[in-house]
N, C-alpha and C. Protein backbone atom coordinates (compact mmCIF):
# COMPACT_ATOMS: atom_id res chain seq x y z
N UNK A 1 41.62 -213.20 121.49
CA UNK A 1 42.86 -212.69 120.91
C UNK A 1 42.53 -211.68 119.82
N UNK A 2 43.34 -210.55 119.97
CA UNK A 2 42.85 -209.93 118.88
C UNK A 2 43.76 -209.65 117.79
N UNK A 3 43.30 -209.33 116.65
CA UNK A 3 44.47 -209.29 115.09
C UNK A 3 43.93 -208.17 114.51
N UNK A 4 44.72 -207.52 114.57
CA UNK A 4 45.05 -205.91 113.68
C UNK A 4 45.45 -206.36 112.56
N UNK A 5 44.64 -206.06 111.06
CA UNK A 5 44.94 -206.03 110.50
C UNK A 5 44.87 -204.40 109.30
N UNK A 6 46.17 -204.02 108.97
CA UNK A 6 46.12 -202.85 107.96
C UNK A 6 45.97 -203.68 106.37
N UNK A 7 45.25 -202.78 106.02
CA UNK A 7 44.60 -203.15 104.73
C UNK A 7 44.21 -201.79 103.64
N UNK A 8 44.47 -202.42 102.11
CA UNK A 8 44.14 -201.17 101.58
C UNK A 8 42.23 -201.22 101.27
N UNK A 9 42.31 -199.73 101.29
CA UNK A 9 41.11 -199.79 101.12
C UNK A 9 40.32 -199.78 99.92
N UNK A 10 41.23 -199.69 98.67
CA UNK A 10 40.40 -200.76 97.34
C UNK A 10 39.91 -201.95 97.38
N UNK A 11 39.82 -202.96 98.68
CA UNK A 11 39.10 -203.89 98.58
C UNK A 11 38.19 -203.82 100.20
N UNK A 12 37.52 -203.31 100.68
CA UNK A 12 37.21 -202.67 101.99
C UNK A 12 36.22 -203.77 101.68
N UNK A 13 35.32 -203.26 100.73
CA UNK A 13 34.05 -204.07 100.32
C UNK A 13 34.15 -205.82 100.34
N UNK A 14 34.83 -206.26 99.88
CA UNK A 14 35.69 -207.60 100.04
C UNK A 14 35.53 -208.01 101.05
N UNK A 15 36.63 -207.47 101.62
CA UNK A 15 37.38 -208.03 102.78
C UNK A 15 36.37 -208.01 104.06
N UNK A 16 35.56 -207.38 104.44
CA UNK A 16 34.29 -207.13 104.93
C UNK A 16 33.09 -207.61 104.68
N UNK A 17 33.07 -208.72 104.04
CA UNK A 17 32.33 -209.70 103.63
C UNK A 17 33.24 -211.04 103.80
N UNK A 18 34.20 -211.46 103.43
CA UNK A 18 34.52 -212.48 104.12
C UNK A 18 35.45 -212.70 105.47
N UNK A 19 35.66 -211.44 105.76
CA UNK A 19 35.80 -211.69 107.49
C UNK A 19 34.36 -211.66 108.19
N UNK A 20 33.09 -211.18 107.95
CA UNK A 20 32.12 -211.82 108.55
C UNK A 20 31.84 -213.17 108.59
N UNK A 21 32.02 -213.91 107.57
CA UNK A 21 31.80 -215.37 106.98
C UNK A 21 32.86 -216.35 107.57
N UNK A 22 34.51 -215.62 107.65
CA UNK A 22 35.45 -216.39 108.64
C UNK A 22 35.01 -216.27 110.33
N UNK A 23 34.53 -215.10 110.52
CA UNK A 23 34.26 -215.30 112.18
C UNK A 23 33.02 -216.14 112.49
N UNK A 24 32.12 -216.29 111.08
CA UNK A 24 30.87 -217.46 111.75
C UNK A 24 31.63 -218.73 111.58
N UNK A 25 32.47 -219.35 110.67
CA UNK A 25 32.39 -220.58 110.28
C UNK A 25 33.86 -221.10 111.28
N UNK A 26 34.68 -219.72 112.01
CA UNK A 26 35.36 -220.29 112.93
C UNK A 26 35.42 -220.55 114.37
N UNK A 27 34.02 -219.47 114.78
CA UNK A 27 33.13 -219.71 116.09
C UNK A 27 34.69 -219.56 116.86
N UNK A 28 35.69 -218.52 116.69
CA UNK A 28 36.80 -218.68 117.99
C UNK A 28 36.45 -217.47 118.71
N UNK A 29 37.51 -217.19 119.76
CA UNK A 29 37.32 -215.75 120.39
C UNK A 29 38.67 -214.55 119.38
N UNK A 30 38.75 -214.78 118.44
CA UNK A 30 39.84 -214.15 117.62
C UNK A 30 38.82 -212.78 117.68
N UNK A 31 39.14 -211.50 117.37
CA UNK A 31 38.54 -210.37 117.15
C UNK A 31 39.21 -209.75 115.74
N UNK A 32 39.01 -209.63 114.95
CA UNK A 32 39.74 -208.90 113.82
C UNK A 32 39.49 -207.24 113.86
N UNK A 33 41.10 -206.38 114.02
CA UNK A 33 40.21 -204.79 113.78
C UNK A 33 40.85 -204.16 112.65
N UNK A 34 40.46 -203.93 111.94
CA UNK A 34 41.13 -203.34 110.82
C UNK A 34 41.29 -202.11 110.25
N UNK A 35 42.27 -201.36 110.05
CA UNK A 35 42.10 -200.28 109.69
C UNK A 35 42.73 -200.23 108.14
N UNK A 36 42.31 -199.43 107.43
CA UNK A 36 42.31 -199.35 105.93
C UNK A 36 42.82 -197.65 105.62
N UNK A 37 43.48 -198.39 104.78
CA UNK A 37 44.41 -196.78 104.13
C UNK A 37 43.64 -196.59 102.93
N UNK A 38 43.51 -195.08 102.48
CA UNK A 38 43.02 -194.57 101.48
C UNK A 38 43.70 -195.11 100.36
N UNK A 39 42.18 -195.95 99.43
CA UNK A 39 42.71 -196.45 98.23
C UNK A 39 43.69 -196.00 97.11
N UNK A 40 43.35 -194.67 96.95
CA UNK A 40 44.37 -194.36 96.13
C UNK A 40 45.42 -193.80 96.46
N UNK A 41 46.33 -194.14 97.27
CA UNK A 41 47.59 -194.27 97.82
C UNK A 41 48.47 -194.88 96.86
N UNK A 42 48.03 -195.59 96.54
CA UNK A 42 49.50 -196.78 95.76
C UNK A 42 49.80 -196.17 94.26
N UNK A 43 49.13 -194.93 93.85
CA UNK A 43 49.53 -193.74 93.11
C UNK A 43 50.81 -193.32 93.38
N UNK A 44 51.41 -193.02 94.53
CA UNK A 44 52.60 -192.47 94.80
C UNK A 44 53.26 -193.09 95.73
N UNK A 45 54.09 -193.62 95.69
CA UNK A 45 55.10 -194.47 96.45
C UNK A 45 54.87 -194.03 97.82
N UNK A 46 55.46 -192.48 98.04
CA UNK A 46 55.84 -191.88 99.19
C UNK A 46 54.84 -191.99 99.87
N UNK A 47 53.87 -191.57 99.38
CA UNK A 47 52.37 -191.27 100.25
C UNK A 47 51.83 -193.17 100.61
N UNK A 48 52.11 -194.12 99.84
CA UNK A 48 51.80 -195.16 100.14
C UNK A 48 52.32 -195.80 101.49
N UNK A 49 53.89 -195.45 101.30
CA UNK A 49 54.78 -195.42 102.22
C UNK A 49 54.45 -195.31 103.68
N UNK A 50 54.27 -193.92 103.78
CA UNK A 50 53.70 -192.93 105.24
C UNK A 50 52.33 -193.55 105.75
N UNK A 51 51.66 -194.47 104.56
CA UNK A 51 49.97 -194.66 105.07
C UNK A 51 50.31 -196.06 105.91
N UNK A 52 51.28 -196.76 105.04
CA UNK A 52 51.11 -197.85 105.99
C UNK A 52 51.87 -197.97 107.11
N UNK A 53 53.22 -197.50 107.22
CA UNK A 53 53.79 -197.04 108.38
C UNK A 53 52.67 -196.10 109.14
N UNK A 54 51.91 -195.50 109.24
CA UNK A 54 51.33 -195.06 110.30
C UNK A 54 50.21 -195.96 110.16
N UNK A 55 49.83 -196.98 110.10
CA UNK A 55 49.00 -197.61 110.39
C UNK A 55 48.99 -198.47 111.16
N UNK A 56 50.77 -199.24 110.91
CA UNK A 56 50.94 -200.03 111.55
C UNK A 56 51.60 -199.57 112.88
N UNK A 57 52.02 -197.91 112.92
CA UNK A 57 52.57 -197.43 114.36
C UNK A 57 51.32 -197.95 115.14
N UNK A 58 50.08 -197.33 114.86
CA UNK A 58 48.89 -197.23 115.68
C UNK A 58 48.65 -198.57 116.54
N UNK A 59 48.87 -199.28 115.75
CA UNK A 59 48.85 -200.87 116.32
C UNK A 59 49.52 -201.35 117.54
N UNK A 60 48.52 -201.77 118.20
CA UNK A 60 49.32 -202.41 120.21
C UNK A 60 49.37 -203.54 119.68
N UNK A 61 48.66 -204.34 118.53
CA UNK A 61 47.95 -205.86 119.11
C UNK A 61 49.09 -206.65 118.61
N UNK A 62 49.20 -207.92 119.97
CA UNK A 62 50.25 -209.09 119.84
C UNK A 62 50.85 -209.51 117.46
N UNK A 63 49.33 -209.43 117.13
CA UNK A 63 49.03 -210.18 116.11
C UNK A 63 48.74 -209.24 114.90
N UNK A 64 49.80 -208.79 113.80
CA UNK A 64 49.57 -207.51 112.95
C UNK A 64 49.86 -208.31 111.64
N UNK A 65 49.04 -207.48 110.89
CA UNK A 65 48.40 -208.40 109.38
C UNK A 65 48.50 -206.89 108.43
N UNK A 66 49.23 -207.59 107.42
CA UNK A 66 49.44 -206.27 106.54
C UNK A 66 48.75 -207.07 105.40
N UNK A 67 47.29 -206.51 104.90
CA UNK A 67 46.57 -206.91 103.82
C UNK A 67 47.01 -206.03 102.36
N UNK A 68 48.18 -206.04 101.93
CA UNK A 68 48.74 -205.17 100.81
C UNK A 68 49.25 -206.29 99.72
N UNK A 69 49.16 -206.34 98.60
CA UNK A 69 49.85 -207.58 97.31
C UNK A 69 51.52 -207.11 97.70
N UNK A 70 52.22 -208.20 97.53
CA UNK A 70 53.45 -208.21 97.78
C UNK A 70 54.44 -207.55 96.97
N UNK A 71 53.79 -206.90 95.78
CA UNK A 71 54.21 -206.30 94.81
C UNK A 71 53.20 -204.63 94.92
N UNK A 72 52.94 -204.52 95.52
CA UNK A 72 51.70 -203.16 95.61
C UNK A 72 53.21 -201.77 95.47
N UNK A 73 54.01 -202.01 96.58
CA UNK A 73 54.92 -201.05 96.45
C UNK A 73 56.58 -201.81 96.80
N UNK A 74 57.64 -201.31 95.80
CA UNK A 74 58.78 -202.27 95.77
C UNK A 74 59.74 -202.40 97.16
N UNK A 75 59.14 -201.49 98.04
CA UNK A 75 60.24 -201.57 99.22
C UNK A 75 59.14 -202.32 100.55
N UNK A 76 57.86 -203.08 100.15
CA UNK A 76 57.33 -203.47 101.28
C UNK A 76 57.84 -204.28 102.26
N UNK A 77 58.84 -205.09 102.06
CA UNK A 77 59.71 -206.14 103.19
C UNK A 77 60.82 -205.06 103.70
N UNK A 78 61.03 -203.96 103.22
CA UNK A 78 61.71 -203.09 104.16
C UNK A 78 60.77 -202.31 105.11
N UNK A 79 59.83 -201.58 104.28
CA UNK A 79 58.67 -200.77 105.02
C UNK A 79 58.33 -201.53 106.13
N UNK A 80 58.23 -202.97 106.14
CA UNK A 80 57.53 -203.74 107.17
C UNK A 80 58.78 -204.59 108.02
N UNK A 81 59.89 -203.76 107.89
CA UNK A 81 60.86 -205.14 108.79
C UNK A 81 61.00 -205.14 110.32
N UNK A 82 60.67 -203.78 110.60
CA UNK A 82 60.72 -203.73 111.86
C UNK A 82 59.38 -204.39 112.96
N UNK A 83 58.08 -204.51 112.06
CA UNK A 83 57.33 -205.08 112.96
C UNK A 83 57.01 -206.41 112.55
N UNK A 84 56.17 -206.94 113.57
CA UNK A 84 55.85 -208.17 113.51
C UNK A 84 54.84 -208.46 112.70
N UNK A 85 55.00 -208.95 111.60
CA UNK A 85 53.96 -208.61 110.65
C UNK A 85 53.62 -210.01 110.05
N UNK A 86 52.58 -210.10 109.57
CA UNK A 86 52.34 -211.39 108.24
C UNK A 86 51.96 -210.62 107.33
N UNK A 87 52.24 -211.25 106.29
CA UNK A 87 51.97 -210.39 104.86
C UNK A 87 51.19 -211.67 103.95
N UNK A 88 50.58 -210.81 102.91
CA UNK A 88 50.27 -211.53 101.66
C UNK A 88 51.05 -212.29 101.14
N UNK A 89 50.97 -213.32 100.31
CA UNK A 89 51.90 -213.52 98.87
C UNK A 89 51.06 -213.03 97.89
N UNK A 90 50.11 -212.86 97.04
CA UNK A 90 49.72 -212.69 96.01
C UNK A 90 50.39 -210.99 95.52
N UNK A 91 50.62 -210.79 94.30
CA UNK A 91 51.34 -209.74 94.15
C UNK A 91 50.47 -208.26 94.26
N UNK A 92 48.95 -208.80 94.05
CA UNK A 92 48.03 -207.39 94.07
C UNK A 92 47.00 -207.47 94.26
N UNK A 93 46.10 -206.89 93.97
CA UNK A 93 44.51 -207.11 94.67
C UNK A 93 43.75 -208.19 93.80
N UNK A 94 43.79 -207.77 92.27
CA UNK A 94 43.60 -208.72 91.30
C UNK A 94 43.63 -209.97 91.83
N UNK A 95 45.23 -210.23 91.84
CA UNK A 95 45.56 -211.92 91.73
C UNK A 95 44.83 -212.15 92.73
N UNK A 96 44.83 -211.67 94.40
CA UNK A 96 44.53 -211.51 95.27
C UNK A 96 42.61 -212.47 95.19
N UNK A 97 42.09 -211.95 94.15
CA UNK A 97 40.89 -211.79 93.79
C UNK A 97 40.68 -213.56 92.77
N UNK A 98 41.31 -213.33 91.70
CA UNK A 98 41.08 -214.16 91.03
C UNK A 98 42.10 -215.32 91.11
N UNK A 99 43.32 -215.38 92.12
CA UNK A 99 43.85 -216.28 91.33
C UNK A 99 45.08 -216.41 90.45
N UNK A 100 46.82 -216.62 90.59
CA UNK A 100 47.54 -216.77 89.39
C UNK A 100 47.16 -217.21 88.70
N UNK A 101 46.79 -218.75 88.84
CA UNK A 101 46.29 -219.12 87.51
C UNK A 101 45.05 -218.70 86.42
N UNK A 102 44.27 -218.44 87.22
CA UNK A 102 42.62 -217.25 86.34
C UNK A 102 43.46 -216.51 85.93
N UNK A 103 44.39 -215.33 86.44
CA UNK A 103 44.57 -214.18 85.87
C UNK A 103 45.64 -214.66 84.49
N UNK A 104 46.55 -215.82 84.68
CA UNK A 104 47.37 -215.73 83.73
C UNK A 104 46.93 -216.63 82.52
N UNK A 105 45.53 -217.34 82.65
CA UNK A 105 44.70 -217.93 81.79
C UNK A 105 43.64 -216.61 80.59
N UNK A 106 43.23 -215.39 81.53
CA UNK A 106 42.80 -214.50 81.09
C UNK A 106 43.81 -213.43 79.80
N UNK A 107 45.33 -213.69 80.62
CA UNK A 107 46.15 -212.83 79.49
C UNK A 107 46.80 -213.62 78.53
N UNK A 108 46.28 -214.40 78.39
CA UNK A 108 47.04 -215.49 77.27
C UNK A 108 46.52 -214.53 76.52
N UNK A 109 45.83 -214.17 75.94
CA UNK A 109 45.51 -213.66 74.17
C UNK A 109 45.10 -212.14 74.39
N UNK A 110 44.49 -211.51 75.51
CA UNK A 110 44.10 -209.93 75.40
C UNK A 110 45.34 -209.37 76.51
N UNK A 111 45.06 -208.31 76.11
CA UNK A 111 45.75 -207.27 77.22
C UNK A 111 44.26 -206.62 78.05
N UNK A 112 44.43 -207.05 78.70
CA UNK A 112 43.72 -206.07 80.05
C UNK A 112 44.06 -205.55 81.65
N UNK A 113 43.14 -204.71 81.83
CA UNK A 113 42.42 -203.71 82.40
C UNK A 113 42.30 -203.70 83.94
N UNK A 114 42.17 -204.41 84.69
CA UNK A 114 40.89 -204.70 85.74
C UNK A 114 40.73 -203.97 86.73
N UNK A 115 39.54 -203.68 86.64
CA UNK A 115 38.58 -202.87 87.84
C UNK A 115 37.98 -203.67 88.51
N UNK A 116 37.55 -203.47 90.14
CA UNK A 116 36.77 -204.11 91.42
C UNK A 116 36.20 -202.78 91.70
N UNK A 117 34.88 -203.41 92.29
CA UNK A 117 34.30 -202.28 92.83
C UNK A 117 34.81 -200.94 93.27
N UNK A 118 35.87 -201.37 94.48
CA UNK A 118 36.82 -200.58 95.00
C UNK A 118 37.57 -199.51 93.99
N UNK A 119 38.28 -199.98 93.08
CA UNK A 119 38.79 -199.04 91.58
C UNK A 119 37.38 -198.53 90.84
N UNK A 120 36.37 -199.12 90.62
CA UNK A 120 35.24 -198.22 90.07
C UNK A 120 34.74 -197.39 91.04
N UNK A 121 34.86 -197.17 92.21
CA UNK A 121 34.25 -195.88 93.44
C UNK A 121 35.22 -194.99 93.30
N UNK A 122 36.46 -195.36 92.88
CA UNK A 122 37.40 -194.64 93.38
C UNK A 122 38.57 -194.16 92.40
N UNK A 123 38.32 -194.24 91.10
CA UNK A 123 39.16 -193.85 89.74
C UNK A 123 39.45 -192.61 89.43
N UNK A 124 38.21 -191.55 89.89
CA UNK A 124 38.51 -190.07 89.71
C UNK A 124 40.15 -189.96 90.56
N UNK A 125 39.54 -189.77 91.81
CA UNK A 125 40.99 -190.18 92.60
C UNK A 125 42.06 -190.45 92.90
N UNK A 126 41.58 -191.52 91.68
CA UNK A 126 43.00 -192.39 91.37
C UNK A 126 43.76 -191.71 90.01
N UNK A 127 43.22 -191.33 88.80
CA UNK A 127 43.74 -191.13 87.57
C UNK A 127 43.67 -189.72 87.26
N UNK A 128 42.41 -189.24 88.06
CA UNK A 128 42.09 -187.74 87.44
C UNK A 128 43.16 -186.88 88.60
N UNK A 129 43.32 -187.71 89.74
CA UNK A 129 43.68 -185.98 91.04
C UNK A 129 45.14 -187.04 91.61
N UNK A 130 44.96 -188.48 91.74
CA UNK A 130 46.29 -189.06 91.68
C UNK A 130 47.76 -188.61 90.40
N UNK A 131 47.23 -188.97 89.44
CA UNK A 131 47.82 -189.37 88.08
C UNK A 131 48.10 -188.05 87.82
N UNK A 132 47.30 -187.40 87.49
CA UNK A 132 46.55 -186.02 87.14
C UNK A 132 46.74 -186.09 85.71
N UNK A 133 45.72 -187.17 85.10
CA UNK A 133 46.05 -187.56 83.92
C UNK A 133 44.39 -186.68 83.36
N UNK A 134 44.17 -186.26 82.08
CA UNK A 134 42.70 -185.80 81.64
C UNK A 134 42.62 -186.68 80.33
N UNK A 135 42.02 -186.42 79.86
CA UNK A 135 40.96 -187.80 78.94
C UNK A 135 41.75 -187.62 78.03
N UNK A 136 42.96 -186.89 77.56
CA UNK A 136 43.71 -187.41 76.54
C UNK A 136 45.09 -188.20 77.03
N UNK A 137 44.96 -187.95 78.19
CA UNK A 137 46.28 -188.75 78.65
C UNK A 137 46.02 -190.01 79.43
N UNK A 138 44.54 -190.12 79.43
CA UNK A 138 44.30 -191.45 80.09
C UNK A 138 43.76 -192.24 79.04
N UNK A 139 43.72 -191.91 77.51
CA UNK A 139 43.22 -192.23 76.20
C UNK A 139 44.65 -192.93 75.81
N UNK A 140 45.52 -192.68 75.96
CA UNK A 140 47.02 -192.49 75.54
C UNK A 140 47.39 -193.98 76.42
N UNK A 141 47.11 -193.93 77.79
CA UNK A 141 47.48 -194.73 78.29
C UNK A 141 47.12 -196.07 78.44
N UNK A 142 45.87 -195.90 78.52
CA UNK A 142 44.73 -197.33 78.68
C UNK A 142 44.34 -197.61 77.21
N UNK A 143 45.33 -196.56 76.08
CA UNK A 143 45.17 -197.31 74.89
C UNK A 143 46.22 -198.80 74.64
N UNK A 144 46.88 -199.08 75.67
CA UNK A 144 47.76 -199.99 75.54
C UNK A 144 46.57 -201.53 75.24
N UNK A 145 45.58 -201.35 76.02
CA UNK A 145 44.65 -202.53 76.52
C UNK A 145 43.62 -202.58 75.60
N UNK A 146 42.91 -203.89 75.18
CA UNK A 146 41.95 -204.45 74.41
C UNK A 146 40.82 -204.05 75.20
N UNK A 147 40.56 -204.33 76.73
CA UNK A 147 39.80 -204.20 76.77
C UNK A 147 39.70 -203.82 78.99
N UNK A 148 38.78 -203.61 79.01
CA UNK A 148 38.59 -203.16 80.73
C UNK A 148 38.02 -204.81 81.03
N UNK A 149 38.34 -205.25 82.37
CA UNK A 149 37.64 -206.22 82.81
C UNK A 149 36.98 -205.75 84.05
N UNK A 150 35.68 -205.37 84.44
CA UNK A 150 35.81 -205.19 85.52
C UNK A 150 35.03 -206.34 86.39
N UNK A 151 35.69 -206.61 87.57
CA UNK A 151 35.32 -207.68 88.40
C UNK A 151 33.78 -207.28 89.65
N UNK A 152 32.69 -208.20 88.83
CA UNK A 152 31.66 -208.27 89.99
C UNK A 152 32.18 -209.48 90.84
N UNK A 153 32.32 -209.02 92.34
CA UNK A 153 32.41 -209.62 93.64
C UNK A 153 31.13 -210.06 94.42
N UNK A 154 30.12 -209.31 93.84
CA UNK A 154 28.60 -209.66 94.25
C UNK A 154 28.40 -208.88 95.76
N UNK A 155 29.79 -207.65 95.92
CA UNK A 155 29.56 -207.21 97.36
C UNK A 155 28.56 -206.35 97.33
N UNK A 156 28.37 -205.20 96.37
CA UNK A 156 27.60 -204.49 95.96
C UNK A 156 27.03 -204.05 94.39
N UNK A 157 26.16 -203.08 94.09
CA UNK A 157 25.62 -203.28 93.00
C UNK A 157 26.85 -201.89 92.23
N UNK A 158 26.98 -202.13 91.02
CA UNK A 158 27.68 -201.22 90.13
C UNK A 158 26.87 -200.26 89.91
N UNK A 159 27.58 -199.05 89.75
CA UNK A 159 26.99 -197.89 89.32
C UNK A 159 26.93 -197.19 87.80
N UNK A 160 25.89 -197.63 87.59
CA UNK A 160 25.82 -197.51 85.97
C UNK A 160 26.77 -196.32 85.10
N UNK A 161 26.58 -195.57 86.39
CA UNK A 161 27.45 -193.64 85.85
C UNK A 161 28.84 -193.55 85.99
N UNK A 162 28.99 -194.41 87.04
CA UNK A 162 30.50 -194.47 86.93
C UNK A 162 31.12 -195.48 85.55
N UNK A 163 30.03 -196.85 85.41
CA UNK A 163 31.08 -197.38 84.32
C UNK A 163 30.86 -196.40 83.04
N UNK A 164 29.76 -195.63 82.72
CA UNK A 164 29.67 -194.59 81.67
C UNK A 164 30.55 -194.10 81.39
N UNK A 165 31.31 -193.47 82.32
CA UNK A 165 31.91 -192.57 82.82
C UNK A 165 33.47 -192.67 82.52
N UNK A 166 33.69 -194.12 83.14
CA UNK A 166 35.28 -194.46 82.84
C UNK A 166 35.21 -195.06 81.62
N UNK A 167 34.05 -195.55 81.31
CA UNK A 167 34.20 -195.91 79.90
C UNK A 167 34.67 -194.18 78.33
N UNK A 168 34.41 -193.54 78.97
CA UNK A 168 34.21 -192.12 78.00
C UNK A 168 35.35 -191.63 78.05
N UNK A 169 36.11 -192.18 79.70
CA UNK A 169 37.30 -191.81 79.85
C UNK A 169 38.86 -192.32 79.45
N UNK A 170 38.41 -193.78 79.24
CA UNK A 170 39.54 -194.24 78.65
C UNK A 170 39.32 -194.95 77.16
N UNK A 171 38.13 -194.89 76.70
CA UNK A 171 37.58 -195.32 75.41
C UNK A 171 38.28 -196.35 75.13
N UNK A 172 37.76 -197.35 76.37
CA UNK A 172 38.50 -199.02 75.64
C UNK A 172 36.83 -199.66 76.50
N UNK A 173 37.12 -200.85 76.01
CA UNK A 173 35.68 -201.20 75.77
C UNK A 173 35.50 -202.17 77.04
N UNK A 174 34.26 -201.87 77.95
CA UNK A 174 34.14 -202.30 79.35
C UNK A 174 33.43 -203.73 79.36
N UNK A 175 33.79 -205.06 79.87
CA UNK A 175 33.46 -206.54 80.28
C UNK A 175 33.07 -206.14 81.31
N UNK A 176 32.08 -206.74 82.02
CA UNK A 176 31.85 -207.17 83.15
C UNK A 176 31.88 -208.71 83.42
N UNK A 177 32.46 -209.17 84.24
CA UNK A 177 32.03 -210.99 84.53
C UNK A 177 33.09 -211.04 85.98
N UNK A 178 31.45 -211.74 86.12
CA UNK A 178 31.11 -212.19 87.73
C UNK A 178 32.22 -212.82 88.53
N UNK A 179 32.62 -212.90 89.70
CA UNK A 179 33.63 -213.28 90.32
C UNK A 179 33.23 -213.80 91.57
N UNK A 180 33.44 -215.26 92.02
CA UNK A 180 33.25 -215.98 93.33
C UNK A 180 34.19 -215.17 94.06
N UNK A 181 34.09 -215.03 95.67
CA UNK A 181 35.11 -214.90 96.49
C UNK A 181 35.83 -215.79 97.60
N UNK A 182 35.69 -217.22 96.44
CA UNK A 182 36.55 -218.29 97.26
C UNK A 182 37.74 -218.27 96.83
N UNK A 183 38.40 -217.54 96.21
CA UNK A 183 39.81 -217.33 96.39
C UNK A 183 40.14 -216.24 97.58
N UNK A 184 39.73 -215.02 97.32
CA UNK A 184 39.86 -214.36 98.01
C UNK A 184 39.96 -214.21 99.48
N UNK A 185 38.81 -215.12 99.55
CA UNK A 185 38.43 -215.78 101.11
C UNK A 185 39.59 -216.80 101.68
N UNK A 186 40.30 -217.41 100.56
CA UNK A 186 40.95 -218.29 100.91
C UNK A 186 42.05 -217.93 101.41
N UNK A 187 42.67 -216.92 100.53
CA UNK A 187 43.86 -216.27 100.50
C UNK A 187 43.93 -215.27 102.61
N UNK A 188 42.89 -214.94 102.57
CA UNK A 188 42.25 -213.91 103.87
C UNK A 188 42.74 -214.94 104.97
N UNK A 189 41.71 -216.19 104.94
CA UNK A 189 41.66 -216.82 105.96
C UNK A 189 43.25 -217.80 106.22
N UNK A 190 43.59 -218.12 104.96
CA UNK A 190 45.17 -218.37 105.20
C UNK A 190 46.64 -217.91 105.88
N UNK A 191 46.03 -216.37 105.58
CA UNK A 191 46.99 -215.04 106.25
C UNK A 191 46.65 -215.40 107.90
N UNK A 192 45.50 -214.78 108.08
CA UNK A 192 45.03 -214.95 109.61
C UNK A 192 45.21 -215.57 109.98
N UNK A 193 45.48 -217.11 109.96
CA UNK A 193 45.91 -218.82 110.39
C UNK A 193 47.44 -218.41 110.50
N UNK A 194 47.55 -218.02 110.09
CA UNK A 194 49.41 -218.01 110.00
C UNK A 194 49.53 -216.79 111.17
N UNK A 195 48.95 -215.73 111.24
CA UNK A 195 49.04 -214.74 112.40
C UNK A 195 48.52 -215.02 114.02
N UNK A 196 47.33 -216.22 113.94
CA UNK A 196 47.41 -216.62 114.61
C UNK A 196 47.54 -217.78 115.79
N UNK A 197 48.31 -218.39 114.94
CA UNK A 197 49.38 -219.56 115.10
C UNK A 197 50.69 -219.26 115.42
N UNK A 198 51.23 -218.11 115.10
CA UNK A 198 52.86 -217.65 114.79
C UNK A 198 52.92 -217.33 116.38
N UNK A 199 54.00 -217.58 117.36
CA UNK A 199 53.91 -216.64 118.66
C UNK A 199 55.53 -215.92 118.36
N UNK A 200 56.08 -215.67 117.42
CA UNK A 200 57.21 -215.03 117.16
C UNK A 200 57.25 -214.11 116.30
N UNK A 201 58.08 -213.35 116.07
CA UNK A 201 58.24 -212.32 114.94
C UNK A 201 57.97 -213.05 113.00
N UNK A 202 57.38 -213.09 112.62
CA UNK A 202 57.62 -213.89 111.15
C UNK A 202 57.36 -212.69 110.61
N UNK A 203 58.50 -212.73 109.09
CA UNK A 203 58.48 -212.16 108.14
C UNK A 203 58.57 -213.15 106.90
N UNK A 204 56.95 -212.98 106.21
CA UNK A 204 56.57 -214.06 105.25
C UNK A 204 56.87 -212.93 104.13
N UNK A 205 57.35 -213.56 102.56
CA UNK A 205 56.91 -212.52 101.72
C UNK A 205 58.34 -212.13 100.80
């Protein structure tokens, strides 16, 4: 059986690490194919809009998986009503990542930030040619926050130049700390159970 799933591609790295780990430990004939929209999409509504509607046109398969936080863009249960879809609950990649409860244990006392690999490859993109914000207007903005968190996933290694880099750019002061991906995994393999179990139209979300 196979499951199409559209997905953004700020977590490519992720999600591609524990769908290898779900297809060993579930030994089925399920096939997962996924196609991923350009991360920094969710910059502009419209353009977010058009990426996932044509992603999900492309799609034949019985079984379609929209890997987006349920909050990523405000019209997603319309964008998605016409197909047969399963969706997330978690509201974004974050929670997605860590957890309601981690994340809302973390903002009890700071305001932050958070970066994943995916947002550290991909920030120029996102703030400098998305936003089209320059180092006084992204000074202005990310002055709201105590501090950057950015999340190691352990998918790959950080690039020293990039955190330099966004660090110079938003002059708030960069955390790193480590992150399991048994939520993440959990959250993944929960979606997929529900897509392929469902033999009807469901709209979760």
């Amino acid at each position: 059986m196979e499951v199409r799933i559209v997905a953004c591609g700020i977590f490519q790295l992720e999600l591609e690490r524990v769908l290898e780990e779900i297809r060993a430990e579930w030994a089925s004939d399920a096939e997962f194919k996924v196609t991923y929209t350009a991360p920094a999409l969710h910059v502009n509504y419209e353009k977010l809009k058009d990426g996932i509607i044509e992603s999900l046109n492309i799609a034949t398969e019985e079984k379609l998986v929209l890997f987006f936080g349920s909050m990523c863009h405000p019209e997603i249960s319309d964008i998605t009503e016409k197909y047969q879809v399963i969706k997330l609950q978690p509201r974004n990649c974050i929670e997605l990542i860590l957890g309601k409860e981690k994340l809302e244990e973390i903002e009890k006392s700071v305001k932050v930030f958070y970066l994943t690999q995916g947002w550290l490859q991909n920030w120029r993109e996102i703030f400098k040619q998305g936003q089209g914000w320059d180092e006084i207007d992204a000074r202005q903005n990310f002055g709201f926050y105590d501090k950057i968190l950015l999340l190691d996933t352990g998918v790959s290694e950080f690039n020293d130049e990039d955190i330099l880099e966004f660090f110079e750019y938003t002059q708030v002061p960069i955390e790193i700390e480590s992150v399991e991906l048994a939520v993440f995994k959990k959250n993944v393999a929960e979606t997929l159970k529900k897509a392929l179990t469902k033999k009807a139209p469901t709209f979760i979300g």
